[in-house]
C-alpha atoms as a PDB file:
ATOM      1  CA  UNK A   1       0.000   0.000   0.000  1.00  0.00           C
ATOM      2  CA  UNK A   2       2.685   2.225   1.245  1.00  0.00           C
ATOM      3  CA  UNK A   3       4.961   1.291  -2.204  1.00  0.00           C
ATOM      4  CA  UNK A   4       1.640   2.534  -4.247  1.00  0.00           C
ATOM      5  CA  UNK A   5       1.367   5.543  -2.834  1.00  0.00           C
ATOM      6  CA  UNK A   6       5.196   6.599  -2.573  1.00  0.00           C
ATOM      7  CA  UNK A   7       4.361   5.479  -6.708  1.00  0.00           C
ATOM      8  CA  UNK A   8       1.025   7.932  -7.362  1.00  0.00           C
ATOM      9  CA  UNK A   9       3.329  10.756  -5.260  1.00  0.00           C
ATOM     10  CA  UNK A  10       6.343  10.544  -7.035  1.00  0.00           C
ATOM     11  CA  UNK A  11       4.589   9.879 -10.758  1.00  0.00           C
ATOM     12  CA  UNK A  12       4.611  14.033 -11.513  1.00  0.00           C
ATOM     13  CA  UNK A  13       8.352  14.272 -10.896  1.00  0.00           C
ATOM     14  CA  UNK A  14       9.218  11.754 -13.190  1.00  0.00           C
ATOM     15  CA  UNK A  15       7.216  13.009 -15.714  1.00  0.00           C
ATOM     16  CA  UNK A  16       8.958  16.411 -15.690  1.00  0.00           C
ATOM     17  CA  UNK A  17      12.294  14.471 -15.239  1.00  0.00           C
ATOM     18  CA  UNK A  18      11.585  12.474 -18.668  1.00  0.00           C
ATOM     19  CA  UNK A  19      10.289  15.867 -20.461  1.00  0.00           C
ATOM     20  CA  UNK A  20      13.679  17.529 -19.241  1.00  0.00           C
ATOM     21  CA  UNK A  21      15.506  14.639 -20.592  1.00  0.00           C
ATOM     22  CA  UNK A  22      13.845  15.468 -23.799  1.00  0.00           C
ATOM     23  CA  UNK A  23      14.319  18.913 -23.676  1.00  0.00           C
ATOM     24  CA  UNK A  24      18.129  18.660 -23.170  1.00  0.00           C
ATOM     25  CA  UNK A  25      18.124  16.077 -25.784  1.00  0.00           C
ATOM     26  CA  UNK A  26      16.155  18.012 -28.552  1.00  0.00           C
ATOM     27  CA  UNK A  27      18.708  21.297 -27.479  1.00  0.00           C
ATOM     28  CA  UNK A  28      22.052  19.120 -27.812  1.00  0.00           C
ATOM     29  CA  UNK A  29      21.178  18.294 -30.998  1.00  0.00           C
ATOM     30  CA  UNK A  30      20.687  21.892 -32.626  1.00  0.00           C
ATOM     31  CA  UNK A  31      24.158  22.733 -30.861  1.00  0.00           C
ATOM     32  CA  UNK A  32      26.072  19.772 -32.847  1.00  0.00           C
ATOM     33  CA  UNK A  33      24.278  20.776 -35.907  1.00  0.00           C
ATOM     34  CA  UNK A  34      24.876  24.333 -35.533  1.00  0.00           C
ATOM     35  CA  UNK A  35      28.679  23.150 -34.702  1.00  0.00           C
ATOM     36  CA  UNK A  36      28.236  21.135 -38.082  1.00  0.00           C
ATOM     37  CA  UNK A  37      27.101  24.244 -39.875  1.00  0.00           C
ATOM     38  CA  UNK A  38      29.793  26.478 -38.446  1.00  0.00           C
ATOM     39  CA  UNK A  39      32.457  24.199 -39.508  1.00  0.00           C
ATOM     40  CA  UNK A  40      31.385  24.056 -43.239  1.00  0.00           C
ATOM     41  CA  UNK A  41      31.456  27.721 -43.455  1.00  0.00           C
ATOM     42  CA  UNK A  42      34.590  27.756 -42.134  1.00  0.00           C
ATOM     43  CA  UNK A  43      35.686  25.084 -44.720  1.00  0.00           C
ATOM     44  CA  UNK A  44      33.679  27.190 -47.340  1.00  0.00           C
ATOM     45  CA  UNK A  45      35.270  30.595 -46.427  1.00  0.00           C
ATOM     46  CA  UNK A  46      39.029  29.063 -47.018  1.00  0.00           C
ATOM     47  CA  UNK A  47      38.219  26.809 -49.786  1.00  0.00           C
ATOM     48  CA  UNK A  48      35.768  28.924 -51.459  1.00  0.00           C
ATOM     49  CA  UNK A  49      37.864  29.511 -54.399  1.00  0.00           C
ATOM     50  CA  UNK A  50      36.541  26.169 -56.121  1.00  0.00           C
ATOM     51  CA  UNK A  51      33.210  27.881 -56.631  1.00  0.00           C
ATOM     52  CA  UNK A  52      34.056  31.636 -56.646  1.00  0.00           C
ATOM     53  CA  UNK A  53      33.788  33.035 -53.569  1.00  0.00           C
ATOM     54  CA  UNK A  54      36.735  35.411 -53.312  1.00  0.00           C
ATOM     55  CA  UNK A  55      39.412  33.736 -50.425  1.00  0.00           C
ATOM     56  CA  UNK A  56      41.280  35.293 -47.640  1.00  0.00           C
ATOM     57  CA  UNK A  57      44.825  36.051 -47.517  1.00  0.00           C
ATOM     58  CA  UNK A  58      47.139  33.527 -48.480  1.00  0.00           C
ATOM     59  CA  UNK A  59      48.955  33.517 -45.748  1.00  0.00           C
ATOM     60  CA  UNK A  60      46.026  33.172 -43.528  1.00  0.00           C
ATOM     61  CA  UNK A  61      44.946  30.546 -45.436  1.00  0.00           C
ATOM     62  CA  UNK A  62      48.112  28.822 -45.431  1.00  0.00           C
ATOM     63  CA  UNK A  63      47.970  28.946 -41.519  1.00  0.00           C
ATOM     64  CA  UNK A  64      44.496  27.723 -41.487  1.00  0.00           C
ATOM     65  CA  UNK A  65      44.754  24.469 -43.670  1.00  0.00           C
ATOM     66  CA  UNK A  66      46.370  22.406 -41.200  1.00  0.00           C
ATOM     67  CA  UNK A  67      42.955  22.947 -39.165  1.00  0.00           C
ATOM     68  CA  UNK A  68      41.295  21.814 -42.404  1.00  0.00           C
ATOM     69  CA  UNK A  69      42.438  18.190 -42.546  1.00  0.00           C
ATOM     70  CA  UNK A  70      39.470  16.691 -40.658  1.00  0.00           C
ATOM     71  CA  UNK A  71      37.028  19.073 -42.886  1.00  0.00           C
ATOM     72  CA  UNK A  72      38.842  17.923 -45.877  1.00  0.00           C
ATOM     73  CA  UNK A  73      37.742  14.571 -45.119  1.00  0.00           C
ATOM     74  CA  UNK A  74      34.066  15.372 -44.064  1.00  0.00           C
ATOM     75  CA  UNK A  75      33.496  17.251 -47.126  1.00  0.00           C
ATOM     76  CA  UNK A  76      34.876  14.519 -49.591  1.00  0.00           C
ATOM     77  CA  UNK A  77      32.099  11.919 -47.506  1.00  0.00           C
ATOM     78  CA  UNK A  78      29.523  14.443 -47.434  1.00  0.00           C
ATOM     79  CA  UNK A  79      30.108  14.981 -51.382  1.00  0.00           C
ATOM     80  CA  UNK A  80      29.005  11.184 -52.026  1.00  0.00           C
ATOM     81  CA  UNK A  81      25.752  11.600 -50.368  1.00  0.00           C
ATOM     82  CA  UNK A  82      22.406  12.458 -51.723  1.00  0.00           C
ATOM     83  CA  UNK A  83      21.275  16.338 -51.337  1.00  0.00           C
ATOM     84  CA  UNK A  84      19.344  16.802 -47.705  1.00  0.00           C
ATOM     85  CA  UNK A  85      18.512  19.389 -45.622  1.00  0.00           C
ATOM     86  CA  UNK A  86      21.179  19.288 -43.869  1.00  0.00           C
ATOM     87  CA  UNK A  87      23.424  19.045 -46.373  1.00  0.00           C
ATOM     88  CA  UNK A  88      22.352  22.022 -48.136  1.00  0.00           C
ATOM     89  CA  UNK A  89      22.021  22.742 -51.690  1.00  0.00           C
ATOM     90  CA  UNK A  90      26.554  23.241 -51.738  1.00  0.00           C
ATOM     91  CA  UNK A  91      26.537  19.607 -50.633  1.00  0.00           C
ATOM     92  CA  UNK A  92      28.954  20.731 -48.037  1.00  0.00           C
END
């Protein structure tokens, strides 16, 4: 008796536990895509020569590339899948 009632008490606090949970989950995720997004328009600002978007210094950009490696790699698998909306319509 005592175990149901500790059970009906306790039932609204879980509830808003589980809809935090969601919360925080539903919130991480727009923070790793916006992390995605910043990091291709990084990648688009130095390599933006390719498609005609006017680059920065040289010399910045030589500084910069060894910070590029990783994108380098995430473009080149991101350019063999199909258009998305998160992709974008660069594919980048």
């Amino acid at each position: 008796m005592l175990k149901k009632i500790l059970w009906w008490i306790s039932l609204p606090i879980r509830v808003l536990w589980e809809f935090n949970k969601g919360f925080k989950l539903y919130y991480v995720k727009g923070i790793q895509w916006e992390l995605e997004e910043l990091e291709n328009i990084f990648a688009l600002i130095l390599l933006g020569s390719y498609i005609g978007i006017p680059n920065p210094p040289i010399d910045l950009s030589y500084r910069l590339v060894p910070y590029m490696i990783r994108e380098i790699y995430v473009m080149q698998e991101k350019s063999t899948k199909e258009i998305n909306l998160r992709t974008g319509w660069l594919n980048v």
